[in-house]
N, C-alpha and C. Protein backbone atom coordinates (compact mmCIF):
# COMPACT_ATOMS: atom_id res chain seq x y z
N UNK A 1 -209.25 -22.65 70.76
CA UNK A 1 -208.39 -23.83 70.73
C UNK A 1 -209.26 -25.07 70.81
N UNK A 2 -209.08 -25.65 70.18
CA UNK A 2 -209.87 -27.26 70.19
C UNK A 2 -209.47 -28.19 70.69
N UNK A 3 -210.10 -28.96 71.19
CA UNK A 3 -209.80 -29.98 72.31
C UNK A 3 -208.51 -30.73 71.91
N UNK A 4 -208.36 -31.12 70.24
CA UNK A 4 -207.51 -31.83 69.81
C UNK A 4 -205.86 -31.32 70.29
N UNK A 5 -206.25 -30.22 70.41
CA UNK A 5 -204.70 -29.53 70.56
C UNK A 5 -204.70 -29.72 71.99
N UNK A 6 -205.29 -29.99 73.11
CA UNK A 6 -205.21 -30.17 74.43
C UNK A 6 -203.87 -31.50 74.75
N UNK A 7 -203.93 -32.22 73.81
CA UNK A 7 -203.10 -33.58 74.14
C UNK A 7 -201.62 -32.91 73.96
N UNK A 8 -201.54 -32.16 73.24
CA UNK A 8 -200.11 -31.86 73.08
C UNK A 8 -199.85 -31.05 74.19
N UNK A 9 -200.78 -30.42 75.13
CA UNK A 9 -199.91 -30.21 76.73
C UNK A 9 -199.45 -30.76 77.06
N UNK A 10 -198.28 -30.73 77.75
CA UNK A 10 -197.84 -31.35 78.87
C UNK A 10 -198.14 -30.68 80.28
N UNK A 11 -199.12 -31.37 80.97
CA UNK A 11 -199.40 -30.73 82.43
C UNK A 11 -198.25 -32.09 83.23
N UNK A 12 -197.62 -31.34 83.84
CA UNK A 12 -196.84 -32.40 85.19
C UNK A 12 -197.57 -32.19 86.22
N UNK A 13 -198.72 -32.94 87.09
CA UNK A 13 -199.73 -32.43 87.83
C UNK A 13 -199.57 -33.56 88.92
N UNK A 14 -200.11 -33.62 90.09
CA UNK A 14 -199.93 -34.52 91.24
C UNK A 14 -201.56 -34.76 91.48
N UNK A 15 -201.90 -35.77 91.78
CA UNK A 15 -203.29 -36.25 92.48
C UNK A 15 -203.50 -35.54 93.48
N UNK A 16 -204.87 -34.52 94.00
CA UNK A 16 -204.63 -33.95 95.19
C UNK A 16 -205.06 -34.88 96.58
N UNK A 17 -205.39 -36.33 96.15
CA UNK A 17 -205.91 -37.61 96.92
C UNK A 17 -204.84 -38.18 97.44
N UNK A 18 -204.03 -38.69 96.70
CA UNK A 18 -202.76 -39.93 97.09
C UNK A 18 -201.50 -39.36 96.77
N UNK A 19 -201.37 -38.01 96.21
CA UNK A 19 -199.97 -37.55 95.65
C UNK A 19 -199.50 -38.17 94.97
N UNK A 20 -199.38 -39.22 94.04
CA UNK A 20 -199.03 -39.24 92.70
C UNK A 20 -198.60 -38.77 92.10
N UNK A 21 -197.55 -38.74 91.23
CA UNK A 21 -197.61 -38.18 90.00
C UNK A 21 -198.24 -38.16 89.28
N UNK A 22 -198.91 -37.89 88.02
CA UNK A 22 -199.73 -38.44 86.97
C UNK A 22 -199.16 -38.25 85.69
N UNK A 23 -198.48 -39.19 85.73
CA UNK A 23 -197.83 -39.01 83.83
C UNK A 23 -198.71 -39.14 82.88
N UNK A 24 -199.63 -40.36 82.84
CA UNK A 24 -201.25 -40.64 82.35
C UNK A 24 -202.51 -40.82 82.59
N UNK A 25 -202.55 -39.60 83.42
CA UNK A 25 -204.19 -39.71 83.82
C UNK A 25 -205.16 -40.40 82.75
N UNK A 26 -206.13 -40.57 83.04
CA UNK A 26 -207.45 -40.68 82.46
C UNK A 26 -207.94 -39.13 81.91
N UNK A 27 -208.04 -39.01 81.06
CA UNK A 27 -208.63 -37.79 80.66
C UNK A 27 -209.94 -37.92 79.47
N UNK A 28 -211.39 -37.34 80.66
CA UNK A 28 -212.42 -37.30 79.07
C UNK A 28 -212.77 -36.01 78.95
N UNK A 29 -213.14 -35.78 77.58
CA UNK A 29 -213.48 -34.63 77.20
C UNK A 29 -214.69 -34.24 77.38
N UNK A 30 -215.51 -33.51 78.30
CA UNK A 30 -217.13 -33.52 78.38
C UNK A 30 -217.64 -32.42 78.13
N UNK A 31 -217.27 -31.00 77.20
CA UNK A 31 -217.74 -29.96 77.14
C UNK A 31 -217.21 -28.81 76.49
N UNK A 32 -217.16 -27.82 75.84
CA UNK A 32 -216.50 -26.58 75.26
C UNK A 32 -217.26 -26.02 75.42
N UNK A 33 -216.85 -24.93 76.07
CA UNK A 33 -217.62 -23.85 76.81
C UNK A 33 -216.76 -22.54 76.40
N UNK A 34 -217.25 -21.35 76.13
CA UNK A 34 -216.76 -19.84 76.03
C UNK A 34 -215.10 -19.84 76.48
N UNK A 35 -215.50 -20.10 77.93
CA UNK A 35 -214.27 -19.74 78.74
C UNK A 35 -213.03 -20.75 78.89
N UNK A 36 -213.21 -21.90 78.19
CA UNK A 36 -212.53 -23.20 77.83
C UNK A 36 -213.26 -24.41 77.95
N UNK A 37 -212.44 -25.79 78.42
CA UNK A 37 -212.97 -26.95 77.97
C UNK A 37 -213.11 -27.60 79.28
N UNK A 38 -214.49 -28.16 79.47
CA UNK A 38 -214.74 -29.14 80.76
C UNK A 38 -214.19 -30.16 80.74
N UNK A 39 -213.23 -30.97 81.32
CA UNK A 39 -212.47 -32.37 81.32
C UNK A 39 -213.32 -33.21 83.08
N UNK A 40 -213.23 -34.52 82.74
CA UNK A 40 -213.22 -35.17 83.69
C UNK A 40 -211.58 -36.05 83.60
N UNK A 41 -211.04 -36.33 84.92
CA UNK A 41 -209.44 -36.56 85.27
C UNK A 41 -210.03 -37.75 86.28
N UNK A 42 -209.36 -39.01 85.75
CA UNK A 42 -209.33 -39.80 86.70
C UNK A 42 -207.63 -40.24 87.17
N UNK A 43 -207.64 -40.48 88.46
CA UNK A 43 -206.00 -40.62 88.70
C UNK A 43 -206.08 -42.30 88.17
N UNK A 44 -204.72 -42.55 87.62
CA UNK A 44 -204.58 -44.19 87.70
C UNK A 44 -204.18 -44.57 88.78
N UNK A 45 -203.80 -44.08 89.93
CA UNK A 45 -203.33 -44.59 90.97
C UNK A 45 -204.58 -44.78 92.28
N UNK A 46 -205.16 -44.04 92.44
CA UNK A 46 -206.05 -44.49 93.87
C UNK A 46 -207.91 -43.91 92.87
N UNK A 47 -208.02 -43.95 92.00
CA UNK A 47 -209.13 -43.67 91.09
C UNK A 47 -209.80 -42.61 91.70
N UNK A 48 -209.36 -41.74 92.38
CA UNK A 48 -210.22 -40.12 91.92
C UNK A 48 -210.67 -39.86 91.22
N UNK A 49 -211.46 -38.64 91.26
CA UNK A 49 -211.95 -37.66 90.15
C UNK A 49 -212.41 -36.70 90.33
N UNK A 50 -211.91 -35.97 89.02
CA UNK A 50 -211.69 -34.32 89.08
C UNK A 50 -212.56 -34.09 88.08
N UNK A 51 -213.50 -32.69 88.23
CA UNK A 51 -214.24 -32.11 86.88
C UNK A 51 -212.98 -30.85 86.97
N UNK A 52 -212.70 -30.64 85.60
CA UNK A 52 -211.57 -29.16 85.57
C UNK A 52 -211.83 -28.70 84.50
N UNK A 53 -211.93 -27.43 84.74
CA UNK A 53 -212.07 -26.24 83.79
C UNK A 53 -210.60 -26.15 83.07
N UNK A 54 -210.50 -26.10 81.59
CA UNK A 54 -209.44 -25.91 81.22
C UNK A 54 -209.58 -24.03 80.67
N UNK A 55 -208.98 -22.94 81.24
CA UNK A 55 -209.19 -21.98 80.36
C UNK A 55 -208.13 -21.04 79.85
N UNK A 56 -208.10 -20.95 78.54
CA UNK A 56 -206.98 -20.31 77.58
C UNK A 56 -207.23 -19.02 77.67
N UNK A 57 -206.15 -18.36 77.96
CA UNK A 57 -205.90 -16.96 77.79
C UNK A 57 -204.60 -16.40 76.70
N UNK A 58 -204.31 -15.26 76.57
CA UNK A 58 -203.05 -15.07 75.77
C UNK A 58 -202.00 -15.72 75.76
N UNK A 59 -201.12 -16.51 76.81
CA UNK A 59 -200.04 -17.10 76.74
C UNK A 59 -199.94 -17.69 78.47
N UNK A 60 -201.15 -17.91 78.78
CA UNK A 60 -201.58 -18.65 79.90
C UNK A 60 -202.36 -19.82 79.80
N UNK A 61 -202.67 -20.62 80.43
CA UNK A 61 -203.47 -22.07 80.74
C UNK A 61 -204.19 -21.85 82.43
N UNK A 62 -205.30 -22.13 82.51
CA UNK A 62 -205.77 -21.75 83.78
C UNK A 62 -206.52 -23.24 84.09
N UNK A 63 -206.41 -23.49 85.28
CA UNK A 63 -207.25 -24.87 85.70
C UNK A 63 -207.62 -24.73 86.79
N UNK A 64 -209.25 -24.96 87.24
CA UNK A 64 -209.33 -24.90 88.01
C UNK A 64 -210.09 -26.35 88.14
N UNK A 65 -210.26 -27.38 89.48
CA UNK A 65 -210.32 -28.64 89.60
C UNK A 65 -211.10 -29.03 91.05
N UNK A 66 -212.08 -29.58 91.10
CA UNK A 66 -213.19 -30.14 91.92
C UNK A 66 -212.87 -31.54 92.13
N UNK A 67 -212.72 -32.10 93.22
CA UNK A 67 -213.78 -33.26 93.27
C UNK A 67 -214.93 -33.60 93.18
N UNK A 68 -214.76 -34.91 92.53
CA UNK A 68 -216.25 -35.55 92.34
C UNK A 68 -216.23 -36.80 92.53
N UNK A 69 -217.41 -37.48 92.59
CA UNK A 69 -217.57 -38.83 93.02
C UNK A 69 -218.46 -39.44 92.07
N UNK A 70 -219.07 -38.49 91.59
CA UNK A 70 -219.88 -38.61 89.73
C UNK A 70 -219.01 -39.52 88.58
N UNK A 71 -219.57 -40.02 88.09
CA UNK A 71 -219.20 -40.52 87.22
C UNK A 71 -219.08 -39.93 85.80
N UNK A 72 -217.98 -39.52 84.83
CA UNK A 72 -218.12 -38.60 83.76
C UNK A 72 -219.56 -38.78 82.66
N UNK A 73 -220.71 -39.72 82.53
CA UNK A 73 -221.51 -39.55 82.17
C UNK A 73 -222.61 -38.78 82.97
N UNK A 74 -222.48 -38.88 84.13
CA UNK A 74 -223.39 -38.08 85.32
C UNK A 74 -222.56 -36.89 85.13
N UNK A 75 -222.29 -36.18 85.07
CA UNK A 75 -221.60 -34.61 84.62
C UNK A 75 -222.32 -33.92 83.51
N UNK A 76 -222.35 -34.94 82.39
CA UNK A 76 -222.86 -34.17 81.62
C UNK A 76 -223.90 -34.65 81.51
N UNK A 77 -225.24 -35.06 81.82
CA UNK A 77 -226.34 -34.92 82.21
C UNK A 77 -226.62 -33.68 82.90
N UNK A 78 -225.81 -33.54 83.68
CA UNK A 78 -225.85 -31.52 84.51
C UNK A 78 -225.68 -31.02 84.15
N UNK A 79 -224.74 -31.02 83.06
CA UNK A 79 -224.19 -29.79 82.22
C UNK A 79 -225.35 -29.36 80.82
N UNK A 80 -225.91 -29.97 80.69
CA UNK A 80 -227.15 -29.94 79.43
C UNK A 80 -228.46 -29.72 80.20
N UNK A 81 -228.78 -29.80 81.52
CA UNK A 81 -229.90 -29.21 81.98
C UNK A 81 -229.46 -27.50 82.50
N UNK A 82 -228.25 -26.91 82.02
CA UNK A 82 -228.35 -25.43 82.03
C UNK A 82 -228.29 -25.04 83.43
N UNK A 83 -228.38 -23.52 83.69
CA UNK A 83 -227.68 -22.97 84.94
C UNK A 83 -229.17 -23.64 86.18
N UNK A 84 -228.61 -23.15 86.97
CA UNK A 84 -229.77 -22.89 88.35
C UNK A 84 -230.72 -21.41 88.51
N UNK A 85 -231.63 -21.60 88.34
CA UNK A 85 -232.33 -20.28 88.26
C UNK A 85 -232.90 -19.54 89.59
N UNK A 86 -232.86 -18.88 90.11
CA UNK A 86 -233.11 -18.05 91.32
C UNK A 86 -234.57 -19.24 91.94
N UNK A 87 -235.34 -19.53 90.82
CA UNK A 87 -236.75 -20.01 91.27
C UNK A 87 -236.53 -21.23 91.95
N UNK A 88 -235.16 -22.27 91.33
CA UNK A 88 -235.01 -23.16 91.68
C UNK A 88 -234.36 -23.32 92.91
N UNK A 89 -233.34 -22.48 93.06
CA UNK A 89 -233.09 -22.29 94.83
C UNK A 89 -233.83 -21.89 95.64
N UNK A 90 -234.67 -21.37 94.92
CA UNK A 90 -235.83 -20.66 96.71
C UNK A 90 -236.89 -22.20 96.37
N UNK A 91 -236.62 -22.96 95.53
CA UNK A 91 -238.29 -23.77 95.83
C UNK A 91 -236.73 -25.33 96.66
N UNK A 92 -235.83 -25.70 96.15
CA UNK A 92 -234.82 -25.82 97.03
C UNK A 92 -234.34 -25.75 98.46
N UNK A 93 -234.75 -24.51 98.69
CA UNK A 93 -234.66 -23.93 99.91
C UNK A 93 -236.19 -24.10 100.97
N UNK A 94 -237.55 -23.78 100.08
CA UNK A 94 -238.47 -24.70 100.60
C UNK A 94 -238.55 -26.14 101.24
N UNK A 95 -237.85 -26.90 100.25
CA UNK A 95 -238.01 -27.92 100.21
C UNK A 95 -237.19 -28.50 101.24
N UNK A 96 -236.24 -28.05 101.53
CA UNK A 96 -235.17 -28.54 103.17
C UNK A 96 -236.11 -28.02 104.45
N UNK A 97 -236.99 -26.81 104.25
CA UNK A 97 -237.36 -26.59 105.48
C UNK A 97 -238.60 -27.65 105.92
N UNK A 98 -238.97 -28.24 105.14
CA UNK A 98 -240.12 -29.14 105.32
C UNK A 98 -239.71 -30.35 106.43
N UNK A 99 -240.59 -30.31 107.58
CA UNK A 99 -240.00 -31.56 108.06
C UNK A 99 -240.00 -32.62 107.60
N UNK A 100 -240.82 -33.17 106.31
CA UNK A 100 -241.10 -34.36 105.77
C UNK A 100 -240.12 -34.66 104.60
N UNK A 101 -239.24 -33.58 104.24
CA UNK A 101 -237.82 -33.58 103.27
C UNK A 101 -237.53 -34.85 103.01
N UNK A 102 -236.75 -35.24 104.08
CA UNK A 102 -236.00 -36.69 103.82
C UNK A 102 -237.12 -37.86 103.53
N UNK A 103 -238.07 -37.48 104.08
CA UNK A 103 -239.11 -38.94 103.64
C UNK A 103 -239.45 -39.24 102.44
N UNK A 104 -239.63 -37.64 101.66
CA UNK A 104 -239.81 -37.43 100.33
C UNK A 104 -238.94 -37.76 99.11
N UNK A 105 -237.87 -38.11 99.33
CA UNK A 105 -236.50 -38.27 98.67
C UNK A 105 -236.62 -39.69 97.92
């Protein structure tokens, strides 16, 4: 399914910040992926934001939805440097045990 056909949902969805309704969120498109489409959701009412997985199944819609405090160009800067690799959490995990961590930052 292509993103284009996404507008013709109708999601009736609530802000999970201020409870809102959202008749017109902010919606950008930042990704197509296998399992569906990455959206960033800003509320118009108290300006949240959500990264959400949109994913299509047979006669289902699945969403699952994060906060973020990122800005939808900072998303996909992460999303194009690819997964986390085992090497990068253990040198990660080095790197907090150091007492000099925070100085280094």
């Amino acid at each position: 399914m292509r993103f284009d056909h996404l507008k013709s949902i109708k999601l009736i969805s609530e802000c999970p910040v201020c409870h809102e309704k959202q008749a017109d969120p902010k919606i950008q498109f930042l990704d197509e992926h296998p399992v569906g489409h990455l959206l960033y959701v800003q509320c118009q009412n108290c300006a949240s934001r959500l990264v959400v997985l949109v994913s299509f199944a047979a006669e289902a819609v699945s969403l699952l939805g994060v906060l973020t405090d990122l800005a939808g160009e900072e998303i996909g800067k992460f999303s194009e440097r690819g997964p986390i690799s085992a090497d990068d959490a253990l040198e990660l995990h080095d790197a907090l045990r150091r007492k000099d961590f925070v100085k280094n930052i």
